[in-house]
C-alpha atoms as a PDB file:
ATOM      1  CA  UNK A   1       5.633  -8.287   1.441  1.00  0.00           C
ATOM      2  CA  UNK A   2       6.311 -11.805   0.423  1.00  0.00           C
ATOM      3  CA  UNK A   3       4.694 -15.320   0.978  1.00  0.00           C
ATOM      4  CA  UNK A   4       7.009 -16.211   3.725  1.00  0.00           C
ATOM      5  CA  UNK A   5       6.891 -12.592   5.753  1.00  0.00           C
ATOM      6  CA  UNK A   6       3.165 -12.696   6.278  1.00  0.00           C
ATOM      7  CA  UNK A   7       1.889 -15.159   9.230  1.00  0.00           C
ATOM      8  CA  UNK A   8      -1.695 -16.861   8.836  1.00  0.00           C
ATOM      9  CA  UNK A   9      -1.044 -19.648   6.008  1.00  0.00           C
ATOM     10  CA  UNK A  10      -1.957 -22.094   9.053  1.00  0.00           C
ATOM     11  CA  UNK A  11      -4.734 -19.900  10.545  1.00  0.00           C
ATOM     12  CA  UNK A  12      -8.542 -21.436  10.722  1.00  0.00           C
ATOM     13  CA  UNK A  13      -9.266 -18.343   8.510  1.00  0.00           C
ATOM     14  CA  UNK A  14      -6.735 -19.673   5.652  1.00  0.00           C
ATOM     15  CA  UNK A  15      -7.750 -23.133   6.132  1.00  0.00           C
ATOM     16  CA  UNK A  16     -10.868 -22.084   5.213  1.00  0.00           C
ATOM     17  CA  UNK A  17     -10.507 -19.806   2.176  1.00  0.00           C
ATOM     18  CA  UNK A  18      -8.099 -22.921   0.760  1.00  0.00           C
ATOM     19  CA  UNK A  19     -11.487 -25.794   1.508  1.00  0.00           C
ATOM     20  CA  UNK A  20     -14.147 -23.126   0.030  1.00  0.00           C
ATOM     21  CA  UNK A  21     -12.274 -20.343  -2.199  1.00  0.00           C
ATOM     22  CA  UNK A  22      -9.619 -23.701  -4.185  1.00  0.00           C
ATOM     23  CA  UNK A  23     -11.110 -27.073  -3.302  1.00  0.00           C
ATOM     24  CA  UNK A  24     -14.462 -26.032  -3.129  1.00  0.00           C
ATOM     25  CA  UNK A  25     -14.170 -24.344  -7.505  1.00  0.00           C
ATOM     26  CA  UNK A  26     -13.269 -26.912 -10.298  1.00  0.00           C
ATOM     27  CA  UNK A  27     -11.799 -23.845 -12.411  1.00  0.00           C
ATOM     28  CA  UNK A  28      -9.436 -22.881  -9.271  1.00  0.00           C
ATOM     29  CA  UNK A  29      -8.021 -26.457  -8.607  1.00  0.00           C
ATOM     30  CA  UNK A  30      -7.647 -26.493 -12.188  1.00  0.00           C
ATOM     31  CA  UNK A  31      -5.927 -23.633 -13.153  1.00  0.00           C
ATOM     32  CA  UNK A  32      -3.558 -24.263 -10.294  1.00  0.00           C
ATOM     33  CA  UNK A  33      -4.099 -21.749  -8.111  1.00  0.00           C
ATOM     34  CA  UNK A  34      -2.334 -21.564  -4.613  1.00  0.00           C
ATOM     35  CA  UNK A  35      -2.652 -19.594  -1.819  1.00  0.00           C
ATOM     36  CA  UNK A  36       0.450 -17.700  -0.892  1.00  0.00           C
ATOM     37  CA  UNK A  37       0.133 -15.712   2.021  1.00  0.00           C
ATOM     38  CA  UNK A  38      -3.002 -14.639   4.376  1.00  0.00           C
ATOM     39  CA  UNK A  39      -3.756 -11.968   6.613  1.00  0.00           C
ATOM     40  CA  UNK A  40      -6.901 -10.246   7.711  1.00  0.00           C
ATOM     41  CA  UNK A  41      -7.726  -7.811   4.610  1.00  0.00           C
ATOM     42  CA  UNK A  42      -4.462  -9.039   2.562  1.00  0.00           C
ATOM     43  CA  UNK A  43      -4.016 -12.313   0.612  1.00  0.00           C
ATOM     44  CA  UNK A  44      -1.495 -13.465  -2.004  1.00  0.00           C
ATOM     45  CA  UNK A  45      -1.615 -16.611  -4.491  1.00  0.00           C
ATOM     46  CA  UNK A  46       0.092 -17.450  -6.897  1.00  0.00           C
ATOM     47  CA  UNK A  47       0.037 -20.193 -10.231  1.00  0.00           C
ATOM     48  CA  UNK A  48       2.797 -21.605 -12.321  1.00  0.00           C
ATOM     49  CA  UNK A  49       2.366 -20.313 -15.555  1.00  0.00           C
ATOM     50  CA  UNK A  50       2.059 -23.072 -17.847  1.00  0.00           C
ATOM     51  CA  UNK A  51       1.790 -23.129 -21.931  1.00  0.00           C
ATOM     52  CA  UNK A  52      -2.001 -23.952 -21.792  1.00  0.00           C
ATOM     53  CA  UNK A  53      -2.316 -20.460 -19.638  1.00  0.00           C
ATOM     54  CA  UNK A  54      -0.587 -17.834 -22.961  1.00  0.00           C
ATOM     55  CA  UNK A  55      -1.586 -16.386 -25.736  1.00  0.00           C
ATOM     56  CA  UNK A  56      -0.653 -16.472 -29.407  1.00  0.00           C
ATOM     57  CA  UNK A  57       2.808 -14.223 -27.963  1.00  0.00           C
ATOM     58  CA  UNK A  58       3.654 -16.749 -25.244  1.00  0.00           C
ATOM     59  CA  UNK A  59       2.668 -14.457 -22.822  1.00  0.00           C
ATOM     60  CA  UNK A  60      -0.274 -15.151 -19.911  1.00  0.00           C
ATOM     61  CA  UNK A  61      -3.409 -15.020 -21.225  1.00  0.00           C
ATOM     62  CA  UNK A  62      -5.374 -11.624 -20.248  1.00  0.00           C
ATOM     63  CA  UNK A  63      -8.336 -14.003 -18.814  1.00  0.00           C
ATOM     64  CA  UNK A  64      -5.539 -15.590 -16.216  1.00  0.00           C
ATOM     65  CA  UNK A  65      -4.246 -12.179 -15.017  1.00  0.00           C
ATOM     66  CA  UNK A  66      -8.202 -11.216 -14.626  1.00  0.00           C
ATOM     67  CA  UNK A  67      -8.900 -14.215 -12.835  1.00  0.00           C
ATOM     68  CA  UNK A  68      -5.919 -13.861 -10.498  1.00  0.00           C
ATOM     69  CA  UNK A  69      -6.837 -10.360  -9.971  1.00  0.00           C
ATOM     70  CA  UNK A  70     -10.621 -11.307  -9.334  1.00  0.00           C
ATOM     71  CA  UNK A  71      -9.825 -13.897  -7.292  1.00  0.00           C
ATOM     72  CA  UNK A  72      -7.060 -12.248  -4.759  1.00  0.00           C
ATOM     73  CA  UNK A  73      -9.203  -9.229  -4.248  1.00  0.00           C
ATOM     74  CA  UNK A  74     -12.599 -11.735  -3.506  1.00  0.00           C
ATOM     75  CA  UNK A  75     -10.315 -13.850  -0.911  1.00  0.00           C
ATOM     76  CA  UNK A  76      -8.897 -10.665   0.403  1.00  0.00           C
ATOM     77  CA  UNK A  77     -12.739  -9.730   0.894  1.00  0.00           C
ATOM     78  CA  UNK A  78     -13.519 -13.170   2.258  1.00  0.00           C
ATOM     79  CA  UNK A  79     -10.808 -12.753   4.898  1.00  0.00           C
ATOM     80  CA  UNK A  80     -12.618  -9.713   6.966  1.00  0.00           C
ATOM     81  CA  UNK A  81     -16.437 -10.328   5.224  1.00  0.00           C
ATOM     82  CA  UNK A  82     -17.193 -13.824   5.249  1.00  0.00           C
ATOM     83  CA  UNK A  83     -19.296 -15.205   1.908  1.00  0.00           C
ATOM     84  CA  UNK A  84     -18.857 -12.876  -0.972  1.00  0.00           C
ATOM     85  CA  UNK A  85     -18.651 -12.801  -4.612  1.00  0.00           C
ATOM     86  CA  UNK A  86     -17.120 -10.552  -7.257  1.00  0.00           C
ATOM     87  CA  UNK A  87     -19.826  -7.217  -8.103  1.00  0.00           C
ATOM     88  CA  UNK A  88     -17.430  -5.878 -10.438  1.00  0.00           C
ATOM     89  CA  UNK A  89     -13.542  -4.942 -11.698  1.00  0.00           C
ATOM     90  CA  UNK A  90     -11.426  -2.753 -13.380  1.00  0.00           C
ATOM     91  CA  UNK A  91      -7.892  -3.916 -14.498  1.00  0.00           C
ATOM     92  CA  UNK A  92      -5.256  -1.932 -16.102  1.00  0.00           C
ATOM     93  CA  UNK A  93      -2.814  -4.335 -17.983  1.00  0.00           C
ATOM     94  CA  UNK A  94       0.650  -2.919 -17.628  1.00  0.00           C
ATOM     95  CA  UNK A  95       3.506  -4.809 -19.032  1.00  0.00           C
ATOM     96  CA  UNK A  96       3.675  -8.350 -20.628  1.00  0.00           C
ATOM     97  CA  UNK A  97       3.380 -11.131 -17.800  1.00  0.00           C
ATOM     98  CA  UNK A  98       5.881 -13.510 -19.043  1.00  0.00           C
ATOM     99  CA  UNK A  99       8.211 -16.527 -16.931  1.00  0.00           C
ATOM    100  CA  UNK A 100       7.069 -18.964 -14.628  1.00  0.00           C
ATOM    101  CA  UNK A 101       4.987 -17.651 -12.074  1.00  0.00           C
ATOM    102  CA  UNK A 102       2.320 -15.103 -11.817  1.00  0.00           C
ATOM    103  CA  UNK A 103       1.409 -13.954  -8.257  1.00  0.00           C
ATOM    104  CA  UNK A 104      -0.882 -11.412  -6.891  1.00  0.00           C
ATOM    105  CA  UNK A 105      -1.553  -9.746  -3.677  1.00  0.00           C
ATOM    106  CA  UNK A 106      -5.426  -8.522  -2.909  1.00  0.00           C
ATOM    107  CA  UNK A 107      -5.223  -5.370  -0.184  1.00  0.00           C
ATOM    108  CA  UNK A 108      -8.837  -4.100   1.116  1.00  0.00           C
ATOM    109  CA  UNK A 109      -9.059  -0.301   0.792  1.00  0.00           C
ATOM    110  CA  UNK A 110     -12.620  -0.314   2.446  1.00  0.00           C
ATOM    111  CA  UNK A 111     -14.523  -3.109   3.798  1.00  0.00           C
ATOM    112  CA  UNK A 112     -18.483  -1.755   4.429  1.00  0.00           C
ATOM    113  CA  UNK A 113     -21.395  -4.111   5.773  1.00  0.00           C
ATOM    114  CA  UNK A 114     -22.974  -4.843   1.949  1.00  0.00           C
ATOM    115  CA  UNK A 115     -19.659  -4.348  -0.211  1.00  0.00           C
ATOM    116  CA  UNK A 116     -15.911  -4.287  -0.152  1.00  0.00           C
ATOM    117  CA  UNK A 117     -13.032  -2.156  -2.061  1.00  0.00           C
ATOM    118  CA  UNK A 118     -10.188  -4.337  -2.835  1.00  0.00           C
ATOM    119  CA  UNK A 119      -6.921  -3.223  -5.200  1.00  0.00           C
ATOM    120  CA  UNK A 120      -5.146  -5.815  -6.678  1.00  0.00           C
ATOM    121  CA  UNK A 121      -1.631  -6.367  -8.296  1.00  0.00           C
ATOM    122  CA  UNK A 122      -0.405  -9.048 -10.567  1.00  0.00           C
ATOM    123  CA  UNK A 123       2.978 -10.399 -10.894  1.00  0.00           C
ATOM    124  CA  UNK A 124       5.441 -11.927 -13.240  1.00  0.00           C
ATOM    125  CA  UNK A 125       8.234 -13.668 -11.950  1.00  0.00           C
ATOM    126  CA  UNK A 126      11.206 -14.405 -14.826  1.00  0.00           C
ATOM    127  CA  UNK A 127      14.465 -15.630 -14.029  1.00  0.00           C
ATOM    128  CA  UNK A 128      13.818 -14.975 -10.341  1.00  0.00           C
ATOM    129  CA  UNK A 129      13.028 -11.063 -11.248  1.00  0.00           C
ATOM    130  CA  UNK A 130       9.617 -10.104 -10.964  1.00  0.00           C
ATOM    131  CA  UNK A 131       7.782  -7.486 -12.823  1.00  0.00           C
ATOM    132  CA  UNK A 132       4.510  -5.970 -12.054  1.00  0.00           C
ATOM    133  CA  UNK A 133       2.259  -6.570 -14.427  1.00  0.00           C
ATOM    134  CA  UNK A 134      -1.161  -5.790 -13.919  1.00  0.00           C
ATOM    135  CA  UNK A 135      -3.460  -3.905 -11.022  1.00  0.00           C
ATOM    136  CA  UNK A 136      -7.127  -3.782 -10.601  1.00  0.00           C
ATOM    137  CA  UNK A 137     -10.129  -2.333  -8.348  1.00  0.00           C
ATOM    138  CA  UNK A 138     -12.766  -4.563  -7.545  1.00  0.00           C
ATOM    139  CA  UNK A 139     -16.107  -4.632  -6.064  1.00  0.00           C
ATOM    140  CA  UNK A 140     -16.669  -7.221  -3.753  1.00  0.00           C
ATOM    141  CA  UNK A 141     -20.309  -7.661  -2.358  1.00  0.00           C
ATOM    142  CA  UNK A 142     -21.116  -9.679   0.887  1.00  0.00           C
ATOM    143  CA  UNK A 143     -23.598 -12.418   0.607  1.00  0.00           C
ATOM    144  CA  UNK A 144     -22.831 -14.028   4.108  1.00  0.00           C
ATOM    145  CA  UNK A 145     -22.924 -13.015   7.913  1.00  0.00           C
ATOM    146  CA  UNK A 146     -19.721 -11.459   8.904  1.00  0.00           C
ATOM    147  CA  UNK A 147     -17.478 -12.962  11.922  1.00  0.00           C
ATOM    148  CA  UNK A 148     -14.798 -12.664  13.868  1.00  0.00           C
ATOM    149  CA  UNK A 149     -12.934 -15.059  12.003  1.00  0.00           C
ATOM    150  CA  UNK A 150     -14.285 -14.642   8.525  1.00  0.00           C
ATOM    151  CA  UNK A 151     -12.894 -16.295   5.636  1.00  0.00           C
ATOM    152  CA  UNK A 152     -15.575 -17.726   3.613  1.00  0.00           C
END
């Protein structure tokens, strides 16, 4: 599913997550973050992958594929739970994220009263090819009142 298939970017919910989840975090506005797509339960973003972002093999950083992976599955969280933060993830690295773009999409697998399930996958987009790079599990844990229209 890409950016432009997937309706909400102008919903009160996304409007939201961007004022809170990027404006409202220093390290979000700064690594460039942007959101890509939003839908109750499923969010992309997405970051231009700049030299200050790779490691010593010119490839994105581990900690940048963690945060986008963190970050997609806590906004993908936000979307149906309201205020949460990250309890916990697992990320399997699988394939070096190299080119000029990294996206990720952040898909709820269970959303509970106290916690939510969220998998996440990370991509690289080279030359207008992308390759999938990365997926995670994550534990998201409500902190706020959940709503109708819940993005944090």
């Amino acid at each position: 599913m890409s950016g432009a298939g997937m309706a909400g970017l102008e919903s009160e919910g996304a409007r939201r997550l961007v004022k809170l989840g990027l404006e409202g975090s220093a390290y979000s506005r700064w690594i460039g973050v942007r959101l890509r797509a939003f839908a109750a339960g499923t969010v992309e973003i997405e970051l231009d992958l700049r030299p200050d972002l790779t490691q010593h093999h010119g490839q994105a950083h581990g900690a940048v594929i963690g945060y986008l992976a963190d970050t997609v599955s806590a906004w993908a969280a936000a979307s149906v739970s309201g205020d949460v933060v990250t309890a916990e993830y697992k990320i399997n690295f699988l394939a070096p994220a190299r080119g000029e773009t990294l996206w990720a999409r952040g898909e709820i697998l269970r959303a509970g009263k106290r916690q939510v399930v969220v998998r996440s996958d990370v991509y690289a987009v080279s030359a207008g090819q992308q390759m999938h790079v990365a997926t995670a599990l994550a534990t998201i844990a409500v902190i706020g009142q959940r709503s109708k229209d819940a993005a944090p």
